[in-house]
Protein backbone atom coordinates (compact mmCIF):
# COMPACT_ATOMS: atom_id res chain seq x y z
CA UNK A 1 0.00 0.00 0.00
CA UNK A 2 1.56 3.19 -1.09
CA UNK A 3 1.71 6.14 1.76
CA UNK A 4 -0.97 8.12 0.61
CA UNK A 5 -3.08 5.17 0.61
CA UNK A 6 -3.39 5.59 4.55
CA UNK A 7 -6.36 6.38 5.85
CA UNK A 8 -5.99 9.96 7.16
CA UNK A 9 -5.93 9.62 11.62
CA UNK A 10 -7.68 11.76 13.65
CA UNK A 11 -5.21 12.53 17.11
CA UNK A 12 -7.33 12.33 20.24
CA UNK A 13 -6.67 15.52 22.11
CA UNK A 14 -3.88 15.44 24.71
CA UNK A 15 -6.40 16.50 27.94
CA UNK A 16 -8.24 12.82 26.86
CA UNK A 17 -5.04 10.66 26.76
CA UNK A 18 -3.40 8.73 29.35
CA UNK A 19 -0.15 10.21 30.50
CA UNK A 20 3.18 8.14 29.61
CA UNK A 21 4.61 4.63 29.26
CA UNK A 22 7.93 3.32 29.60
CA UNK A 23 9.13 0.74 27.27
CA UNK A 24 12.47 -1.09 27.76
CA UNK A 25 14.49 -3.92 25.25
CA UNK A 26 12.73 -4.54 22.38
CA UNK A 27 11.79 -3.48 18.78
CA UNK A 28 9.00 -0.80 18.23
CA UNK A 29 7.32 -0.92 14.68
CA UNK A 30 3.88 -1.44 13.04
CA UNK A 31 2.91 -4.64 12.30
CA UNK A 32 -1.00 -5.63 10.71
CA UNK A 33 -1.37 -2.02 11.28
CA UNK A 34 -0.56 -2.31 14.69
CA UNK A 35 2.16 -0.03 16.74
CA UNK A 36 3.45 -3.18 18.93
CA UNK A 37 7.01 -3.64 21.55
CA UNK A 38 8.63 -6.93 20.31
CA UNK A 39 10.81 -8.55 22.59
CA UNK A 40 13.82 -10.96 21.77
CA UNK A 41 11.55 -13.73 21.98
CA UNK A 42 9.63 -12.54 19.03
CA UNK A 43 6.40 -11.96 21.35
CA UNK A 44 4.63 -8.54 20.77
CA UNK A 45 2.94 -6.12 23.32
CA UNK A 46 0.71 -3.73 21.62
CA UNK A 47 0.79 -0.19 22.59
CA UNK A 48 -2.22 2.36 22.43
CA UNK A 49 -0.26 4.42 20.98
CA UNK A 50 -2.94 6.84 20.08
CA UNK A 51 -4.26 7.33 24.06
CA UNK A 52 -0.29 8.41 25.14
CA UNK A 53 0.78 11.50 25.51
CA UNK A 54 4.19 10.12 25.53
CA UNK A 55 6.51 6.95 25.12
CA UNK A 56 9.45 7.12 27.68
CA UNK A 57 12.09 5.03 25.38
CA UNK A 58 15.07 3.60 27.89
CA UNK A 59 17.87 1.65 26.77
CA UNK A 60 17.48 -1.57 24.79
CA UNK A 61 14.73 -0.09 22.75
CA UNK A 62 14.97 0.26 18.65
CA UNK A 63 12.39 2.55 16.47
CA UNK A 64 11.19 1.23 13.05
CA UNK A 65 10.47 3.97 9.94
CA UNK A 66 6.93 2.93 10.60
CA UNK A 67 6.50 3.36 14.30
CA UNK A 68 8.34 6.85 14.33
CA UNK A 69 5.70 7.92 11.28
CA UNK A 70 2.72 6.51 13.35
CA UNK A 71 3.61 8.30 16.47
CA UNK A 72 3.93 11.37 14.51
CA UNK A 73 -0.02 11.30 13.18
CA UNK A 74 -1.61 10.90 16.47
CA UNK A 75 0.82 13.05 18.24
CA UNK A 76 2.58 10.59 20.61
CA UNK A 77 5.94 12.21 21.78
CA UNK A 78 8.54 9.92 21.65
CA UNK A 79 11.58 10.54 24.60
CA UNK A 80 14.33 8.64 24.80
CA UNK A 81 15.68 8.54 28.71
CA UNK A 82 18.61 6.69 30.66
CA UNK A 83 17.95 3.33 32.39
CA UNK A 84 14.92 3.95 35.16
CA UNK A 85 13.81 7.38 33.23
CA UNK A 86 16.49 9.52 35.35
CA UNK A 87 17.47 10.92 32.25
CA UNK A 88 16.05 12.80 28.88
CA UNK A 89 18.40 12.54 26.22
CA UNK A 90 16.14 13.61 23.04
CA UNK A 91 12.74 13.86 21.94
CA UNK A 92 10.78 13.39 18.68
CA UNK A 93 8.23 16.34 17.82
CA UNK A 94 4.93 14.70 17.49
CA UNK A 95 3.15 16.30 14.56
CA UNK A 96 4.45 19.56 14.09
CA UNK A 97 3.85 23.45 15.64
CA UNK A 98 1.73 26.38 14.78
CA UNK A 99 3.70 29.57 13.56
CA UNK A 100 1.50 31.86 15.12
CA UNK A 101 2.10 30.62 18.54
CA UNK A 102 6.11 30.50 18.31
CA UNK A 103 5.62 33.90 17.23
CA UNK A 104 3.86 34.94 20.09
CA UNK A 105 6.09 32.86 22.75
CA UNK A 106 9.55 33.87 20.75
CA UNK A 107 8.03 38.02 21.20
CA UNK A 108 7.27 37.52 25.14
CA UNK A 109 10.38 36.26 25.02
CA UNK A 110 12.26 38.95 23.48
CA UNK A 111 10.41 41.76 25.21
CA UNK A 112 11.63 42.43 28.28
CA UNK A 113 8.52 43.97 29.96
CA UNK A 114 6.36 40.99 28.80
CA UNK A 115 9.03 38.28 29.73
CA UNK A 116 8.89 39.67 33.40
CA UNK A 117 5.25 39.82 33.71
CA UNK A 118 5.03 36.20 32.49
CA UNK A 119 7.97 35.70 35.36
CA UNK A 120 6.09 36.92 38.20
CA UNK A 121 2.58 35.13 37.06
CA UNK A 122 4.61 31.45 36.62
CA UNK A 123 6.01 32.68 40.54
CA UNK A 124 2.47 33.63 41.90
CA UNK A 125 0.92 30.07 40.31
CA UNK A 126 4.20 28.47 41.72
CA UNK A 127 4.29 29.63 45.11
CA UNK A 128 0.22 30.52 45.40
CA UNK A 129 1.03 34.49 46.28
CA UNK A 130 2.08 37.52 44.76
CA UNK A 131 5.60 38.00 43.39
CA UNK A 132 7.32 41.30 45.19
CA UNK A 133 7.17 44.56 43.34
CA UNK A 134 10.04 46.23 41.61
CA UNK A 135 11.99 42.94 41.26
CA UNK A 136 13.85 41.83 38.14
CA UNK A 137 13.55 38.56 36.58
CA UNK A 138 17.29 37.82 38.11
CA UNK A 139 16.23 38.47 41.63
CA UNK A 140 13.01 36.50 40.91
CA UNK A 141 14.84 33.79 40.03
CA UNK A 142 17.12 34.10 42.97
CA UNK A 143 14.29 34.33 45.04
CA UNK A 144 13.03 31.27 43.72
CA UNK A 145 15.70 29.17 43.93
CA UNK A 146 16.13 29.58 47.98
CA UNK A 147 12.27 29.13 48.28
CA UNK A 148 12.47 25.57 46.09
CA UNK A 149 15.67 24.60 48.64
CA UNK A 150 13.27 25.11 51.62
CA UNK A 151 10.66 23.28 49.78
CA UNK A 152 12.56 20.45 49.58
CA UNK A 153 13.38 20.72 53.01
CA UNK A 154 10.06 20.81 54.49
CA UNK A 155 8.62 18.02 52.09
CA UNK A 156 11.40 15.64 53.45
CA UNK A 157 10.91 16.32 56.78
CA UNK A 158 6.84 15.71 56.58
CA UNK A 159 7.96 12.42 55.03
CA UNK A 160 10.45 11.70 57.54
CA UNK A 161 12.94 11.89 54.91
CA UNK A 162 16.82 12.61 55.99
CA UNK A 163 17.52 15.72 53.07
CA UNK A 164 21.15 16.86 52.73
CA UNK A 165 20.87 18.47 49.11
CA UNK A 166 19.42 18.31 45.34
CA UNK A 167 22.83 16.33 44.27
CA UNK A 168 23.36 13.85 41.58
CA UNK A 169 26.22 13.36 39.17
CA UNK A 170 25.13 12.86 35.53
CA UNK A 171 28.04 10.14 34.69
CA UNK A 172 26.76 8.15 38.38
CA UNK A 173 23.40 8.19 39.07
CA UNK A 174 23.41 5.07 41.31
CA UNK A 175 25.90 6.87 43.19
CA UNK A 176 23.18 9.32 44.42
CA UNK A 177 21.00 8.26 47.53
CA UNK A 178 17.61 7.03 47.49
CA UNK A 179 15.16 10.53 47.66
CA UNK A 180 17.76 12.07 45.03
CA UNK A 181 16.67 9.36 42.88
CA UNK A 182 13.44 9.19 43.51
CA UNK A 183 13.45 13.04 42.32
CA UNK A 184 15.70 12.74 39.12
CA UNK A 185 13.17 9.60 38.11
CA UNK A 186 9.90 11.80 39.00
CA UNK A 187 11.12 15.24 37.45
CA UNK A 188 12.17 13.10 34.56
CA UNK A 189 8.24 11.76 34.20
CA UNK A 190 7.09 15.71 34.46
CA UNK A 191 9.41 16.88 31.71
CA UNK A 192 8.57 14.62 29.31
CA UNK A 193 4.28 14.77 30.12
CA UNK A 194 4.89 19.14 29.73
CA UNK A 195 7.18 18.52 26.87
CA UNK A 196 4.34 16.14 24.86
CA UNK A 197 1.82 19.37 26.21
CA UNK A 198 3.62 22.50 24.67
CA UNK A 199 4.53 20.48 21.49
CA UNK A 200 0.46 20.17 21.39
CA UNK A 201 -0.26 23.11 21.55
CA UNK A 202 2.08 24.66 19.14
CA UNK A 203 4.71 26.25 20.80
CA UNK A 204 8.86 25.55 21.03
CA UNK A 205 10.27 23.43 24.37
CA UNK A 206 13.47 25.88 23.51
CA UNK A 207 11.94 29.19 24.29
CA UNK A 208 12.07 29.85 28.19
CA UNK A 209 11.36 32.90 30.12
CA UNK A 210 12.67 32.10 33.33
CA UNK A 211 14.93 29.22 32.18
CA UNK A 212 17.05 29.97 28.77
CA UNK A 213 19.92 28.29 26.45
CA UNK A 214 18.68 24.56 27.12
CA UNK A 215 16.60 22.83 24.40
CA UNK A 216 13.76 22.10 27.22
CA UNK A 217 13.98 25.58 28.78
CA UNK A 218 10.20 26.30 28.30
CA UNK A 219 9.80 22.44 29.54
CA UNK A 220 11.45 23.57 33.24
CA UNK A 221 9.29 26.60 33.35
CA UNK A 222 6.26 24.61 32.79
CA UNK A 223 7.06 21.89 34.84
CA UNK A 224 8.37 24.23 37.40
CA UNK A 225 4.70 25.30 38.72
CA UNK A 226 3.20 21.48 39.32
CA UNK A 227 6.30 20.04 40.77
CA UNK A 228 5.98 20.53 44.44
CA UNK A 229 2.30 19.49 43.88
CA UNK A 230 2.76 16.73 42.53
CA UNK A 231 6.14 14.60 41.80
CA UNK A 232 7.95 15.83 44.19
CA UNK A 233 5.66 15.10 47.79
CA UNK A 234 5.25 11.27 45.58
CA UNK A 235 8.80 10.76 45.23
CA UNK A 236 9.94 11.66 49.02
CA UNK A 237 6.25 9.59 50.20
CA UNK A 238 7.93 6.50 48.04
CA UNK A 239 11.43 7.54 49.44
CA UNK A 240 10.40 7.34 52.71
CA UNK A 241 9.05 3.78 52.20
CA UNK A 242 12.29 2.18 50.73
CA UNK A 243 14.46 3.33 53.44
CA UNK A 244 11.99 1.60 56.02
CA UNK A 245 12.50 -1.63 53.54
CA UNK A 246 9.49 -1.51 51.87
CA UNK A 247 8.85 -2.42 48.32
CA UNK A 248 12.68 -3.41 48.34
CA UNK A 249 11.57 -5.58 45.46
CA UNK A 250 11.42 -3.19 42.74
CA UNK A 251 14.32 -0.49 41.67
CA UNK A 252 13.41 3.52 43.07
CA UNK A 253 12.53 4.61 39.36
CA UNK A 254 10.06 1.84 38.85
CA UNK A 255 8.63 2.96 42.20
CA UNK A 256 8.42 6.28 41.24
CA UNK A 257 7.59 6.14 37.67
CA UNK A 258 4.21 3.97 38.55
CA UNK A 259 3.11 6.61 40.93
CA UNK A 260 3.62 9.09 39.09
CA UNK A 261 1.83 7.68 36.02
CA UNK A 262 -1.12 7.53 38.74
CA UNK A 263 -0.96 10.63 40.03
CA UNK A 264 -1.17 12.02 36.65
CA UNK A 265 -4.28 10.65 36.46
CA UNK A 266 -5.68 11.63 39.61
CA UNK A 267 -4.76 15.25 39.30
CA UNK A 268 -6.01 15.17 35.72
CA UNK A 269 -2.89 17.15 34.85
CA UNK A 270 -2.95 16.39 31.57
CA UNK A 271 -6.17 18.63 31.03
CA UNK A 272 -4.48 21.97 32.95
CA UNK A 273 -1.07 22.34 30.93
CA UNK A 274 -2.01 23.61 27.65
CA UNK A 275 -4.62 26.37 28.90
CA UNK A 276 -2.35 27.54 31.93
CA UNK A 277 -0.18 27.77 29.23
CA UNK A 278 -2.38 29.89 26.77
CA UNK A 279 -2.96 32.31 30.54
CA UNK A 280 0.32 32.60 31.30
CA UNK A 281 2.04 33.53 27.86
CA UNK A 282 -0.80 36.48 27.72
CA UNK A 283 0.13 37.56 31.27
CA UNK A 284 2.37 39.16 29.14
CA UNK A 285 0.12 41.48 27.72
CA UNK A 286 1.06 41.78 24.26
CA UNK A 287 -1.55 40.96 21.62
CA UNK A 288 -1.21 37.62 19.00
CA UNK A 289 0.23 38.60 15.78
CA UNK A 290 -2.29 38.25 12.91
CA UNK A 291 -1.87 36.82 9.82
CA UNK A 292 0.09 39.69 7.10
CA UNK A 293 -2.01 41.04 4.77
CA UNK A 294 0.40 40.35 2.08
CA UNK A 295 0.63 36.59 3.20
CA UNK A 296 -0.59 34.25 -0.06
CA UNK A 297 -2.38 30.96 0.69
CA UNK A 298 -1.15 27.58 0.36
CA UNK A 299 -0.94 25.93 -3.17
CA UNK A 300 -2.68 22.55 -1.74
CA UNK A 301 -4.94 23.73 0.65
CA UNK A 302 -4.95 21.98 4.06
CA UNK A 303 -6.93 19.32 5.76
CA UNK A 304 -9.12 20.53 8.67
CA UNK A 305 -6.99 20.57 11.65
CA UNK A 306 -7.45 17.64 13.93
CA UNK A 307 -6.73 16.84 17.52
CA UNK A 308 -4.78 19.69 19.26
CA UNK A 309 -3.04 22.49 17.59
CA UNK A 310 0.01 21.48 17.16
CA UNK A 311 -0.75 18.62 15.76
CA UNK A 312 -0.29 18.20 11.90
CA UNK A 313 -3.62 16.33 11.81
């Protein structure tokens, strides 16, 4: 059957998906039209890859032509982490973006008025009051950073959690101790559920306002505000239980990754990201940009748009 003989997929929208699924040594592709995990054994698991916001890829995993295509139409992100998720090395765009929205991000960005307004509302939705006046985005960010520290501080201790410090060395991560990797394995889940959100909605994972340079710098903004409300309290509850030698038969991450996956549901996250998104980026108070006047139509006009917006359709 020749490519355009597909039948054209219609992506289910990302609030109406389940969150992610991590998939571990074995071959992705599309077999009888099925998007399927086969092991070494020549047994396939099939995926829903249509109800996922994302795929968490670790090691041991290959991708087919035909599984990275499918995951493309119905706008299943595709991240490929270290061993137990503690780690996002890349991630596959799932359909596309809108231009109209990374114009509008990439101009808060590069206004400097806007960019701190959208600052201070990520830092009153973070922290659940209002930013102080006459503050730049520098000493916001400062500010920040030594109210996260005594965040972390006073979840461990309601968890009965011994805290020294957010450490972990990139090259070791087993050397790091148990609520370290608890966190690395939960922030990793968050990133890669926001990531699969703004790609949905149109806009770049590149273009921070409080984070900049990294490729997911509009991922750590994002993720920033429901971290300490969600992943972070679950990974120090599940810390807490390991160092009292319970559930000692299953690795931190997979701990962590399972509860997070259900407390993704519970929260219904998934519905909140894209609109807080869509409130926060016009907390900037600049207006869309509209289409130019001058601006000539396509020469094949396009499908009706399908699923969310940043999805190709």
């Amino acid at each position: 059957m020749a490519e355009t003989d597909f039948i054209p997929l219609r992506p289910i929208p990302l609030k109406e998906r389940s969150a992610i699924v991590f998939l571990e040594y074995g071959q992705l592709d599309v077999i009888d039209g099925a998007f399927v995990l086969v092991d070494q054994h020549g047994v396939r698991i099939q995926i829903p890859v249509g109800g996922l916001a994302c795929l968490m890829l670790e090691p041991g995993t290959r991708v087919s032509h035909a599984a990275v295509v499918l995951c493309a139409r119905v706008g299943c992100l595709l991240v490929w982490v270290g061993e137990g998720g503690t780690r996002l090395y890349a991630a596959g765009q799932p359909g596309g973006a809108r231009a109209d929205r990374l114009l509008f991000q990439a101009r808060n960005a590069l206004d400097e008025t806007a960019r701190l307004n959208i600052v201070r509302e990520m830092y009153r939705r973070r922290f659940e009051e209002e930013p102080p006046a006459r503050r730049s985005v520098d000493q916001l960010r400062g500010m920040e950073g030594v109210r996260v520290r005594e965040l972390y501080r006073l979840l461990a201790q309601r968890h009965g959690v011994e805290w020294k410090a957010r450490r972990y060395d990139r090259t070791d991560w087993d050397s790091a101790d148990i609520p370290n990797r608890c966190l690395s394995s939960a922030t990793a889940c968050l990133y890669g559920l926001c990531e699969a959100a703004i790609l949905a909605a149109g806009y770049a994972p590149a273009i921070g306002f409080l984070h900049r340079g990294k490729p997911q710098s509009f991922v750590y903004d994002i993720a920033d505000i429901y971290k300490f409300e969600t992943v972070v309290p679950k990974a120090f509850s599940i810390a807490a239980q390991l160092i009292k030698g319970k559930g000692a038969d299953w690795t931190p991450e997979r701990h962590v990754r399972i509860a997070c996956r259900d407390q993704f549901r519970k929260s219904g996250l998934l519905e909140k990201i894209i609109p807080d998104i869509e409130e926060i980026l016009s907390a900037g108070g600049l207006e869309p940009p509209v289409d130019a006047p001058e601006a000539a139509d396509p020469a094949i006009p396009q499908e009706e748009a399908s699923g969310d917006d940043g999805h190709r359709g």
